[in-house]
C-alpha atoms as a PDB file:
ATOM      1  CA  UNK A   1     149.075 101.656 149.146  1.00  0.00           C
ATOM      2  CA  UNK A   2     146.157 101.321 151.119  1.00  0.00           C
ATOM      3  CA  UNK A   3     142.472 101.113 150.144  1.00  0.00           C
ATOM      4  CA  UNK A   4     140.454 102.161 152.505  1.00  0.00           C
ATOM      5  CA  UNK A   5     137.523  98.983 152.841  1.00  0.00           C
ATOM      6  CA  UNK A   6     134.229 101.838 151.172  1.00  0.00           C
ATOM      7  CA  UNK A   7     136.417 102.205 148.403  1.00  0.00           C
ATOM      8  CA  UNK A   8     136.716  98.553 147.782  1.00  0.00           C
ATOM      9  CA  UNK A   9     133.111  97.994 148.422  1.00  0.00           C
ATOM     10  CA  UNK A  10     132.081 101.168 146.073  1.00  0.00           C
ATOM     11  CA  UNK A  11     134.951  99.436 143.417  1.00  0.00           C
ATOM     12  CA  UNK A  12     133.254  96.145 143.942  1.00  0.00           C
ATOM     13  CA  UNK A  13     129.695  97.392 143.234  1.00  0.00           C
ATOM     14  CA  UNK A  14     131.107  99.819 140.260  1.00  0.00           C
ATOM     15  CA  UNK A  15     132.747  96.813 138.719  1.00  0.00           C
ATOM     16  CA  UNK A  16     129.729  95.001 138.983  1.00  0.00           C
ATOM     17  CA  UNK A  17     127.404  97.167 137.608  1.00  0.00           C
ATOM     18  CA  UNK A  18     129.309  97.323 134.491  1.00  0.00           C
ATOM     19  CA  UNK A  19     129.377  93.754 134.161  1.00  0.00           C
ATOM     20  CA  UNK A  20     125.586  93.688 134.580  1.00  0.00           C
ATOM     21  CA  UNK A  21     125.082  96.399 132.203  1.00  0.00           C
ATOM     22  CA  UNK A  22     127.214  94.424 129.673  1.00  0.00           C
ATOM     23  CA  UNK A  23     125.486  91.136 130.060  1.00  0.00           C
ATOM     24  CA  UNK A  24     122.062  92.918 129.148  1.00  0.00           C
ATOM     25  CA  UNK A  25     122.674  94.745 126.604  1.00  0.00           C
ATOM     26  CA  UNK A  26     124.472  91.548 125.270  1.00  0.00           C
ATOM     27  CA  UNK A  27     121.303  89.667 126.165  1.00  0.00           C
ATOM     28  CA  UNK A  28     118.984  91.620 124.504  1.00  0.00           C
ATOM     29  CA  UNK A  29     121.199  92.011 121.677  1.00  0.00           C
ATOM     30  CA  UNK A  30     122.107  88.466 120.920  1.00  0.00           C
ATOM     31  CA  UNK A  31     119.294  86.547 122.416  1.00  0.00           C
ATOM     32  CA  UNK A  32     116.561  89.513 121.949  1.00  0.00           C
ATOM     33  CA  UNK A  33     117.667  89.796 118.071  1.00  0.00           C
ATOM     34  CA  UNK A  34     118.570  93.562 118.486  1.00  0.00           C
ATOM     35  CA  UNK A  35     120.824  93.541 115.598  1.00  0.00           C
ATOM     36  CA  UNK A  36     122.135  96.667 113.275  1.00  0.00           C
ATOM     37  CA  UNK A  37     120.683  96.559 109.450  1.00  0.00           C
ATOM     38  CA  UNK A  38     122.268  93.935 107.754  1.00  0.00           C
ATOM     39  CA  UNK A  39     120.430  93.916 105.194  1.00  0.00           C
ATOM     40  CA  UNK A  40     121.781  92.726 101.609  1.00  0.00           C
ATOM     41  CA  UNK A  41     118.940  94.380  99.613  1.00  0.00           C
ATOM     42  CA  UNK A  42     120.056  97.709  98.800  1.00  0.00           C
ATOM     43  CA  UNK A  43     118.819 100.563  96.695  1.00  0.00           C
ATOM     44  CA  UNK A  44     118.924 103.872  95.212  1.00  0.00           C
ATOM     45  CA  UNK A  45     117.447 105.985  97.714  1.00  0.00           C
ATOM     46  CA  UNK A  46     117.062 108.882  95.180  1.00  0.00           C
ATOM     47  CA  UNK A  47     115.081 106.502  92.637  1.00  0.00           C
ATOM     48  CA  UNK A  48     112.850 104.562  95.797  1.00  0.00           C
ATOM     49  CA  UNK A  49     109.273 106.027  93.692  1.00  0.00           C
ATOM     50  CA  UNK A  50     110.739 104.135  90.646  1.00  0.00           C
ATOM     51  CA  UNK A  51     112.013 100.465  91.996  1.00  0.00           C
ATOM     52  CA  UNK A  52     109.370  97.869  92.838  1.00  0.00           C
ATOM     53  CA  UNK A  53     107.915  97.177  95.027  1.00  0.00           C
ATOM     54  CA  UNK A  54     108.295 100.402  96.424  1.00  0.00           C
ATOM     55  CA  UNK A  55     106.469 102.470  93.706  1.00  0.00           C
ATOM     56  CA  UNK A  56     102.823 100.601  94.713  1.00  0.00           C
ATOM     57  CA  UNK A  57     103.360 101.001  98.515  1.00  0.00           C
ATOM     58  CA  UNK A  58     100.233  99.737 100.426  1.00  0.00           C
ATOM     59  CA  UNK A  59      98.640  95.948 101.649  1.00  0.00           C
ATOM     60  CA  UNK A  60      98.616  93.500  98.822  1.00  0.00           C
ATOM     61  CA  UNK A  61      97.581  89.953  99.609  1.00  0.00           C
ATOM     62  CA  UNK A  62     100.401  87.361  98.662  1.00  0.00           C
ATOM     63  CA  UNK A  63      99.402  83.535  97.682  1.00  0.00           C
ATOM     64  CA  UNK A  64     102.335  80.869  97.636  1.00  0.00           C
ATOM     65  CA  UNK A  65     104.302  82.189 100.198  1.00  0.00           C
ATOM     66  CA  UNK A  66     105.028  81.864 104.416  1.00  0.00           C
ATOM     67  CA  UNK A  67     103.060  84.855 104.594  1.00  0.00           C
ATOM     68  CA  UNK A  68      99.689  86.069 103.927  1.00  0.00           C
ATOM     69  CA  UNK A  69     100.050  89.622 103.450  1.00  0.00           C
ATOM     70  CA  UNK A  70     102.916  92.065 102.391  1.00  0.00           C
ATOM     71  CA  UNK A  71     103.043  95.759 103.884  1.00  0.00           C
ATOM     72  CA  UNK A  72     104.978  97.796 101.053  1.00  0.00           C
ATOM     73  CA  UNK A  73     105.889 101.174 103.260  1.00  0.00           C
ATOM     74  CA  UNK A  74     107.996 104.365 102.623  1.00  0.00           C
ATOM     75  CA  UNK A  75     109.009 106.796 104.902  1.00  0.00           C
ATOM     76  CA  UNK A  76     110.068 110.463 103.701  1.00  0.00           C
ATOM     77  CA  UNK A  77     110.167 113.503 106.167  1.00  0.00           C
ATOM     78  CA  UNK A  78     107.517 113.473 109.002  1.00  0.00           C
ATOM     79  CA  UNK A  79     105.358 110.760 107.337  1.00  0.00           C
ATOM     80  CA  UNK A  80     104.321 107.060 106.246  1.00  0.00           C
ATOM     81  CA  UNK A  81     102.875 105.530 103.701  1.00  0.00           C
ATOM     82  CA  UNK A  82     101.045 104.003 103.074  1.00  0.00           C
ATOM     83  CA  UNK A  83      99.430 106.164 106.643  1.00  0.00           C
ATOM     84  CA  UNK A  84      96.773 103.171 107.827  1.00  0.00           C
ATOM     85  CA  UNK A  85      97.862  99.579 107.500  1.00  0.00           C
ATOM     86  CA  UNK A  86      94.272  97.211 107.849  1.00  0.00           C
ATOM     87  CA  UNK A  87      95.054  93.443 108.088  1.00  0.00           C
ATOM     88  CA  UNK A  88      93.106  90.812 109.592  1.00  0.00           C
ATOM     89  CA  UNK A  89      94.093  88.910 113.013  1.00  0.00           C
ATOM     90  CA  UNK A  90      95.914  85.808 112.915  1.00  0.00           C
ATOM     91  CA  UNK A  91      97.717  86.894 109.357  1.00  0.00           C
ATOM     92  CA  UNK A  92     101.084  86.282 108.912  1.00  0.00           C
ATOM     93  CA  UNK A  93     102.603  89.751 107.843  1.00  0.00           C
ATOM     94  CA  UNK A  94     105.998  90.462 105.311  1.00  0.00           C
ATOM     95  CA  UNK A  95     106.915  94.624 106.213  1.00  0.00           C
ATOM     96  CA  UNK A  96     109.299  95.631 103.469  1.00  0.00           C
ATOM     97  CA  UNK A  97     109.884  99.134 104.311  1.00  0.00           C
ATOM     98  CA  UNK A  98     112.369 101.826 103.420  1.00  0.00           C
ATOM     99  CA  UNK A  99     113.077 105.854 103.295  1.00  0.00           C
ATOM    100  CA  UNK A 100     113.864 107.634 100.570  1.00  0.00           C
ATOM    101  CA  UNK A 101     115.536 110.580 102.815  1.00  0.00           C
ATOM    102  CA  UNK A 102     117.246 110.297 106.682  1.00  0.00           C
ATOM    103  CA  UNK A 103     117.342 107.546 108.877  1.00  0.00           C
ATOM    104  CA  UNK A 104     113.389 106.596 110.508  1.00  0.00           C
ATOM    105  CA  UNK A 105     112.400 104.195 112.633  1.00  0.00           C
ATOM    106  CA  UNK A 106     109.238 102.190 112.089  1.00  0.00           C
ATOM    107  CA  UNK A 107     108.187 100.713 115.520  1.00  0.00           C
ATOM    108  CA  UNK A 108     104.429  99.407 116.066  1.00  0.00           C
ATOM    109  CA  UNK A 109     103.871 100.601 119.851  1.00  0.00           C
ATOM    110  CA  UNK A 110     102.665  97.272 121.986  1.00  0.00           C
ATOM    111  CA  UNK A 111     104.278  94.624 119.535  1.00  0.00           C
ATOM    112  CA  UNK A 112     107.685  92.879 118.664  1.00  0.00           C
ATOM    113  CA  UNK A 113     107.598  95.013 115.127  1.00  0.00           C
ATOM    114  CA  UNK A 114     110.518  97.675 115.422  1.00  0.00           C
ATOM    115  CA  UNK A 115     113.364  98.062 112.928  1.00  0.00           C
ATOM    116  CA  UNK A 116     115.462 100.959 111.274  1.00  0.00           C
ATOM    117  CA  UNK A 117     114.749 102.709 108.171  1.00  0.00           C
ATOM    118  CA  UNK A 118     117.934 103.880 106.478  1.00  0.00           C
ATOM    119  CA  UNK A 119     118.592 104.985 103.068  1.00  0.00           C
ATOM    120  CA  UNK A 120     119.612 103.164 100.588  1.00  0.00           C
ATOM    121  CA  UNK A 121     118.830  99.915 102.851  1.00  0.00           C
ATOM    122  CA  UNK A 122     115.699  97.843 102.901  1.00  0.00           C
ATOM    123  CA  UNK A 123     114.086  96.459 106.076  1.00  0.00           C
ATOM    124  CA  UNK A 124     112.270  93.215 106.059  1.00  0.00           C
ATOM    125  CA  UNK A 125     110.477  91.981 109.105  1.00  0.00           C
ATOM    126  CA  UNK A 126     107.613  88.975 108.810  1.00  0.00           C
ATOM    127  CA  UNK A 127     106.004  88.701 111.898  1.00  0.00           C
ATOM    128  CA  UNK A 128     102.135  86.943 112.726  1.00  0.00           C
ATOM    129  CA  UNK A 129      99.376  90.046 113.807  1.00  0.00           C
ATOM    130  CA  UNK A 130      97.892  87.892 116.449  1.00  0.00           C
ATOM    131  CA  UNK A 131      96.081  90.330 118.950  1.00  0.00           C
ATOM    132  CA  UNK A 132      93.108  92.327 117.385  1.00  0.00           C
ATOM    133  CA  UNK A 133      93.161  96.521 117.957  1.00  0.00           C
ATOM    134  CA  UNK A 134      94.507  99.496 117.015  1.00  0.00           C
ATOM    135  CA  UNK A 135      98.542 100.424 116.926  1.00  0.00           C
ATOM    136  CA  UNK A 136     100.147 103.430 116.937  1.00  0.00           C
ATOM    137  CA  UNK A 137     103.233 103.489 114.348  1.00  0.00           C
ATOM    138  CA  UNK A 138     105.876 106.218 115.367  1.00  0.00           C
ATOM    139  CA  UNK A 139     108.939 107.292 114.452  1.00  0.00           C
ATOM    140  CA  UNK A 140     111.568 106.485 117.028  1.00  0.00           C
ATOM    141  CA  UNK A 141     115.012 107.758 115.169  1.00  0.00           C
ATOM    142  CA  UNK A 142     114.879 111.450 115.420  1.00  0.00           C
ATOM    143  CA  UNK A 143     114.758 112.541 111.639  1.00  0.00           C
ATOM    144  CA  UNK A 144     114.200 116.402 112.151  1.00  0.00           C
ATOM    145  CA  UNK A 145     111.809 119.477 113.378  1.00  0.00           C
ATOM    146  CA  UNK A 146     108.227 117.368 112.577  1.00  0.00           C
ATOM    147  CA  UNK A 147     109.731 114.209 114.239  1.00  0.00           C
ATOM    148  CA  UNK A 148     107.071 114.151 116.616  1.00  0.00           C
ATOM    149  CA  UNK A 149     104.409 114.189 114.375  1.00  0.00           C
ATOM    150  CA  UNK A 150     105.696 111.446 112.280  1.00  0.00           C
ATOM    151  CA  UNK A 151     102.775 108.511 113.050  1.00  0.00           C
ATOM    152  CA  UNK A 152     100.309 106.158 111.239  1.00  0.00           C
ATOM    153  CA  UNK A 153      98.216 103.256 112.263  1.00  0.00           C
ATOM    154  CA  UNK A 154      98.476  99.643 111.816  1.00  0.00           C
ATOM    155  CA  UNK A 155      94.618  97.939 112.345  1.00  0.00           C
ATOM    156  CA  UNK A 156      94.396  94.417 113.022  1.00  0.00           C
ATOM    157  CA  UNK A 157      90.617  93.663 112.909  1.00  0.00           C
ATOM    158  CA  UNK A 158      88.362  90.492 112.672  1.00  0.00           C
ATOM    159  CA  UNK A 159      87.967  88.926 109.569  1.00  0.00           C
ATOM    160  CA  UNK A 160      84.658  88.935 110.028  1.00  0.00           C
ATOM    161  CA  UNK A 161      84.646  93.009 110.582  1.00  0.00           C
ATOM    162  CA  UNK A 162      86.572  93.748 107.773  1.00  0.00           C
ATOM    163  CA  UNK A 163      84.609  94.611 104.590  1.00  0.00           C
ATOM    164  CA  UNK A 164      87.645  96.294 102.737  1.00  0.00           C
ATOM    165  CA  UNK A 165      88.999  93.465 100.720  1.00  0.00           C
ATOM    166  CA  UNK A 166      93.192  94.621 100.399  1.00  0.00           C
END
């Protein structure tokens, strides 16, 4: 059988574009830490109002810990809450976050914080607010008709501006 030599040459570059493709997405998976939920703290996602510390969702400051602050959130259908998240730059943030309905996704647009909300799982990610401004939270698992208006705000302000002690 003969090959004529385009064929090999479109073979050759379809064979390596699948090898590339492969390698990145096992880059960013392995070496990115794009990893599925695999998280050991479960719960009842029909109860999340009643388990701690999901029933006092907000910003609490934490002493004795690796962090300064923890960010309690819950998602439910088209919104956040706690829907503004105010903590001061340089802190070193805990987000325990969960939905008590359909999969969400919790990513802070311009930073490394991004994770999967799915029911019955908790998400943990402890990351250090380092660049002061305002971030747009979205949703970025479709989760039904008011997807798109499913947003809230994470502040990181100066110390020195912030006169709401959390």
């Amino acid at each position: 059988m003969h090959i004529h030599k385009y064929e090999k040459w479109w073979l050759t570059f379809g064979a390596a574009m699948l090898i590339a493709f492969l390698v990145i997405v096992g880059v960013s998976a392995f070496h990115g830490g794009t990893h599925p939920n695999n998280s050991k703290w479960t719960i009842n996602y029909e109860k999340v109002d009643e388990i701690a510390p999901f029933d006092n969702p907000g910003i609490h400051k934490v002493e004795g810990k690796d962090w300064d602050y923890e960010v309690v959130l819950v998602a439910s259908a088209f919104s956040y809450n706690p829907m503004e998240i105010e903590v001061p730059v340089g802190s070193k943030v805990r987000f325990i976050a969960t939905t008590k309905d359909v999969v969400h996704g919790f990513e802070v647009a311009g930073t490394n914080i991004n994770f999967m909300l799915e029911p019955g799982y908790v998400s943990e990610k402890i990351t250090t607010v380092d660049k002061a401004g305002e971030y747009v939270i979205v949703c970025n698992e479709y989760c039904g008709t008011g997807h798109a208006m499913m947003y809230s705000t994470l502040k990181v302000v100066d110390a020195d501006d912030n006169s709401n002690s959390h």
